[in-house]
N, C-alpha and C. Protein backbone atom coordinates (compact mmCIF):
# COMPACT_ATOMS: atom_id res chain seq x y z
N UNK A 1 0.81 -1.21 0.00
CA UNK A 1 0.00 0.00 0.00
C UNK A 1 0.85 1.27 0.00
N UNK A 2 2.08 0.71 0.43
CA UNK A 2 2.81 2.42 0.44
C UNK A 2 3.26 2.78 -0.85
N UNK A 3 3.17 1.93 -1.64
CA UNK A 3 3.88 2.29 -3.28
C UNK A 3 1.78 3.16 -4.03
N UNK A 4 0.96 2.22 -3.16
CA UNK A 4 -0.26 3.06 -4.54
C UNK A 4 -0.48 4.82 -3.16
N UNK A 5 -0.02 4.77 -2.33
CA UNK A 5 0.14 6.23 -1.40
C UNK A 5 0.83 7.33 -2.09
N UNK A 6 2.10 6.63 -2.16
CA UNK A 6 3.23 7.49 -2.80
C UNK A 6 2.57 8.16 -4.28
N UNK A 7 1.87 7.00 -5.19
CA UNK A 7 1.56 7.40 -6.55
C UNK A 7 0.68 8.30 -6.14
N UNK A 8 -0.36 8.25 -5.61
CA UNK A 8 -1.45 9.17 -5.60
C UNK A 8 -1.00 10.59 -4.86
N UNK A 9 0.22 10.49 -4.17
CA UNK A 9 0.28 11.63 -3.85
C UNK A 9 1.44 12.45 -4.75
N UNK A 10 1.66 11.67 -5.35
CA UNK A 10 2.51 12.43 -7.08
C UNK A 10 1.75 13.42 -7.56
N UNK A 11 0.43 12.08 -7.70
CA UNK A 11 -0.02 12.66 -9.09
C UNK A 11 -0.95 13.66 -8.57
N UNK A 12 -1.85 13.71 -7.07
CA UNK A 12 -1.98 14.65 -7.02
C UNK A 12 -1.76 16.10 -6.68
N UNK A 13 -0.34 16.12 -6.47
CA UNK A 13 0.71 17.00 -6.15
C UNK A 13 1.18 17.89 -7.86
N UNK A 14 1.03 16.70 -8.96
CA UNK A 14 1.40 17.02 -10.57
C UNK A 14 0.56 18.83 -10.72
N UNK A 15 1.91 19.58 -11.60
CA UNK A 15 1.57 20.79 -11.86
C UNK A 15 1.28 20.78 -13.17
N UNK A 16 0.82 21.30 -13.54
CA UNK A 16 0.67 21.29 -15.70
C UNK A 16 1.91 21.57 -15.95
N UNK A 17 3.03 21.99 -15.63
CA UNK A 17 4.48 22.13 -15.91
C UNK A 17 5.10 21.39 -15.29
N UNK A 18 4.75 20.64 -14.43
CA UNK A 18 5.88 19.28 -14.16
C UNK A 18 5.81 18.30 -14.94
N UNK A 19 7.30 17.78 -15.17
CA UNK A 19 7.15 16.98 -15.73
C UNK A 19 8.04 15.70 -15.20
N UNK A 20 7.37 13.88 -15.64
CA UNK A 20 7.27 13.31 -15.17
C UNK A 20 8.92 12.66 -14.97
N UNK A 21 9.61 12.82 -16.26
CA UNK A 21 11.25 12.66 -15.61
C UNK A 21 11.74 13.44 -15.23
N UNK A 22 11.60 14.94 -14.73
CA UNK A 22 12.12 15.60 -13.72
C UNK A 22 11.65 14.48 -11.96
N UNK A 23 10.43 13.89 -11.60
CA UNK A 23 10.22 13.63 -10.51
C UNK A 23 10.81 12.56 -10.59
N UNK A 24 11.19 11.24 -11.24
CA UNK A 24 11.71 10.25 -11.39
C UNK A 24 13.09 10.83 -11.37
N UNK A 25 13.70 12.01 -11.62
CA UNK A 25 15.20 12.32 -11.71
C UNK A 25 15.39 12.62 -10.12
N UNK A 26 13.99 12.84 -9.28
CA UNK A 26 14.52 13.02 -7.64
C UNK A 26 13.99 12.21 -6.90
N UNK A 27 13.59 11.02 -7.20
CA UNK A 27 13.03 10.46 -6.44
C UNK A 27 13.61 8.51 -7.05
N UNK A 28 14.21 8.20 -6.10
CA UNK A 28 14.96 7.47 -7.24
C UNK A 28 14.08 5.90 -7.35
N UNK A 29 13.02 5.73 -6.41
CA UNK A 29 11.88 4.84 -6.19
C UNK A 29 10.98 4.74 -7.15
N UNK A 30 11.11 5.82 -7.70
CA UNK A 30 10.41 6.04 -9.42
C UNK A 30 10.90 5.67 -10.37
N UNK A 31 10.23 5.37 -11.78
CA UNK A 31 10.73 4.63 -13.05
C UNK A 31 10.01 5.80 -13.85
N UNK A 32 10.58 5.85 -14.92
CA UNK A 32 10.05 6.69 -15.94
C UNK A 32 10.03 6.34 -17.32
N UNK A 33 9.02 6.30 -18.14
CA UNK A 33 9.07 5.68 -19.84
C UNK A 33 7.66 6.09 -20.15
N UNK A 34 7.84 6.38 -21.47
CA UNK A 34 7.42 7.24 -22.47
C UNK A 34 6.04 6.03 -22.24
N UNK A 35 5.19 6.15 -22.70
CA UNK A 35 4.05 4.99 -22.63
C UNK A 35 3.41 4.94 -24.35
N UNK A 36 3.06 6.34 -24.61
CA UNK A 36 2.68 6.29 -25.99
C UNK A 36 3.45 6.33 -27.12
N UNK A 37 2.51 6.58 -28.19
CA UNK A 37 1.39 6.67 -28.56
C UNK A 37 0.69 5.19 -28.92
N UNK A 38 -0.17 4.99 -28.17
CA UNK A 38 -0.87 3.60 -27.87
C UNK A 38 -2.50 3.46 -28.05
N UNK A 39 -2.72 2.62 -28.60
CA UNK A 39 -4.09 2.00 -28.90
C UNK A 39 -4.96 1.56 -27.59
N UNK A 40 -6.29 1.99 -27.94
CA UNK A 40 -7.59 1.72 -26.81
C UNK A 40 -7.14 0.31 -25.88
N UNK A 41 -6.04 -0.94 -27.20
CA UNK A 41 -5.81 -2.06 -26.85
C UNK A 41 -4.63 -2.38 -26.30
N UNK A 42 -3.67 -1.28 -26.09
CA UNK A 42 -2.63 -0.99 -25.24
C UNK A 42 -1.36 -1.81 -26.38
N UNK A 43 -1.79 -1.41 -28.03
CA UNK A 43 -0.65 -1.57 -28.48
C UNK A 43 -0.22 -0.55 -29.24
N UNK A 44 0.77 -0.68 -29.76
CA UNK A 44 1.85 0.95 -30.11
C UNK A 44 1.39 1.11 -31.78
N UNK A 45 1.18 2.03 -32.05
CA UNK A 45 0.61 2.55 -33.34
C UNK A 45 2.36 3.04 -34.20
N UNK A 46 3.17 2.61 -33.69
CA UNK A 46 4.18 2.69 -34.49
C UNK A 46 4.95 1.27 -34.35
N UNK A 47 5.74 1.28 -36.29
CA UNK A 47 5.96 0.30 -36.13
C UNK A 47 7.18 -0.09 -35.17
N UNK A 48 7.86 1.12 -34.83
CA UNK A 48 9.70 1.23 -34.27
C UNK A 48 8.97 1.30 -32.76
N UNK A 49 8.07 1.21 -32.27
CA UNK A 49 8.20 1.36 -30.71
C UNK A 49 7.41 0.15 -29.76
N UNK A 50 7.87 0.04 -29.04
CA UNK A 50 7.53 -1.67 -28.10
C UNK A 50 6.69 -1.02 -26.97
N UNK A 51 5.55 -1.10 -26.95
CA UNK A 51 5.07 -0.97 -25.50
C UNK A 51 5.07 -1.88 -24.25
N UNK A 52 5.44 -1.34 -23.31
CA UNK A 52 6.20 -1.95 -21.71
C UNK A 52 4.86 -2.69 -21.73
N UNK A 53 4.70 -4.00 -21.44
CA UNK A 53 3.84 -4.80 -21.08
C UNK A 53 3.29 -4.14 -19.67
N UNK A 54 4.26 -3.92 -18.55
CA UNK A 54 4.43 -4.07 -17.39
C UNK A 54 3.92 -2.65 -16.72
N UNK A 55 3.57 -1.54 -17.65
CA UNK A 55 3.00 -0.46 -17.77
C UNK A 55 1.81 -0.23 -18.38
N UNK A 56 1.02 -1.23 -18.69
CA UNK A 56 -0.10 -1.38 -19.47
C UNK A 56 -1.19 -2.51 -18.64
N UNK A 57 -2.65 -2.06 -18.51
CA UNK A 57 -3.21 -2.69 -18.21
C UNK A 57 -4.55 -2.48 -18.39
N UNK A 58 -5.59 -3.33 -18.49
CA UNK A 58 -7.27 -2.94 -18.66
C UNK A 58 -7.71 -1.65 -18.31
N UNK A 59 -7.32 -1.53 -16.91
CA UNK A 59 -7.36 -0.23 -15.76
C UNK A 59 -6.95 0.90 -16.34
N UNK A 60 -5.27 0.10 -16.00
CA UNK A 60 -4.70 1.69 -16.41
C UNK A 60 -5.47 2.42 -18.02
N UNK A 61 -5.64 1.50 -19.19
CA UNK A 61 -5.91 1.85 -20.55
C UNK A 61 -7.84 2.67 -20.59
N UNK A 62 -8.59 2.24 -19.32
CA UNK A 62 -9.73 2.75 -19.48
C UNK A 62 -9.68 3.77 -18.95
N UNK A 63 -8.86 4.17 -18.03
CA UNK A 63 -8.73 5.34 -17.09
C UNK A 63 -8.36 6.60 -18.44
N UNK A 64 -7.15 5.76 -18.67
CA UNK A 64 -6.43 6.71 -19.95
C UNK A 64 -7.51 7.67 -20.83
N UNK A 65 -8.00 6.56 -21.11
CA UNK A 65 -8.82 6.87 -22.71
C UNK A 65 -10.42 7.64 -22.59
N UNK A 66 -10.84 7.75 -20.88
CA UNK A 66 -11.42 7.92 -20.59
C UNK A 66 -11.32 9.91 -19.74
N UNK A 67 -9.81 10.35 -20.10
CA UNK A 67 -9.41 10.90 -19.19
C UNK A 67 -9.68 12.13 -19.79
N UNK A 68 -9.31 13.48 -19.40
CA UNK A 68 -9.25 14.77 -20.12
C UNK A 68 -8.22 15.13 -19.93
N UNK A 69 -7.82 15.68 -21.59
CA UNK A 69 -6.16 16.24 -21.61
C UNK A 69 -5.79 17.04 -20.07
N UNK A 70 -4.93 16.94 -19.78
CA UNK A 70 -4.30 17.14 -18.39
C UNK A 70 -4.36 16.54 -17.23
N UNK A 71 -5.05 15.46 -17.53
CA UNK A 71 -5.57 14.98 -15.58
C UNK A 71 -4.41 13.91 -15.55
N UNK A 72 -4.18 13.55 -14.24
CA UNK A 72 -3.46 12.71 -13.86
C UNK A 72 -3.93 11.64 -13.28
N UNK A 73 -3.23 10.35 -13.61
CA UNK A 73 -4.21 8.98 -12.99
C UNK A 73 -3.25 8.26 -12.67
N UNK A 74 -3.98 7.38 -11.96
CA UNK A 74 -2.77 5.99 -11.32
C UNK A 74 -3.88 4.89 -11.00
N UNK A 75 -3.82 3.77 -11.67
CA UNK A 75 -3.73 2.53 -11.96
C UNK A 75 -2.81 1.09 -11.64
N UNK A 76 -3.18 0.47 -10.86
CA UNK A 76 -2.11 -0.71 -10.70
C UNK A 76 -2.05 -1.37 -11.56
N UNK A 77 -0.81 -1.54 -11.98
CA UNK A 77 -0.15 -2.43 -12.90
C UNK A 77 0.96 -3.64 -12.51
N UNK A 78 1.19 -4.50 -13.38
CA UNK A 78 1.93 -5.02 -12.28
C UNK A 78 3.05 -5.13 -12.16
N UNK A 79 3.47 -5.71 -10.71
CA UNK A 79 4.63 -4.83 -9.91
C UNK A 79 4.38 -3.51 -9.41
N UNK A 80 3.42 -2.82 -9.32
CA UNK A 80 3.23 -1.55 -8.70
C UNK A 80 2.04 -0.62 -9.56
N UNK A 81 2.80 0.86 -9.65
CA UNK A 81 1.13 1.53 -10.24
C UNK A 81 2.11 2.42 -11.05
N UNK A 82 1.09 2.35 -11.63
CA UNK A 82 1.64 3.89 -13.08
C UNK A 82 0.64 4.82 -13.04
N UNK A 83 1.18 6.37 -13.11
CA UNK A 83 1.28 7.57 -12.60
C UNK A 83 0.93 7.68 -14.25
N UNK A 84 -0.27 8.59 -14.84
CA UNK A 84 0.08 8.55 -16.25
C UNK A 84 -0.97 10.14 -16.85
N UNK A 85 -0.19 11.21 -17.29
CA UNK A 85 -0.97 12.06 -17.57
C UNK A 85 -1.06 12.31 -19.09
């Protein structure tokens, strides 16, 4: 529980000018990777880019797609939660 605490208090701490590898550059408990540009089905719409399995999930992808430009969400995924605006 202290890893989905920590996320939620990221993301709701997130400024419209922060950005997400500046907090992963101070916080070293954090991971950081690009997630998109990705399909409703959590696969990559290009052919050169691999989407992280391990960053992708039902959750996290309905939250996403469901979201309004700027909001911030967190979703468990597994091994922990992704932070995703």
């Amino acid at each position: 529980m202290a890893a989905k605490a920590l996320a939620e208090k990221i993301a709701a701490d997130l400024a419209p000018t922060t950005t997400l590898t500046s907090l992963a550059d101070k916080d070293k408990r954090l991971s950081y990777a690009k997630l998109g540009p990705i399909t409703r089905f959590g696969e990559s719409l290009s052919p050169d880019y691999v989407v992280d399995s391990k960053r992708v999930g039902p959750e996290m992808l309905a939250k996403l797609f469901s979201a309004k430009a700027g909001d911030s969400l967190v979703t468990p995924v597994l091994g922990g939660y992704v932070i995703a605006r």
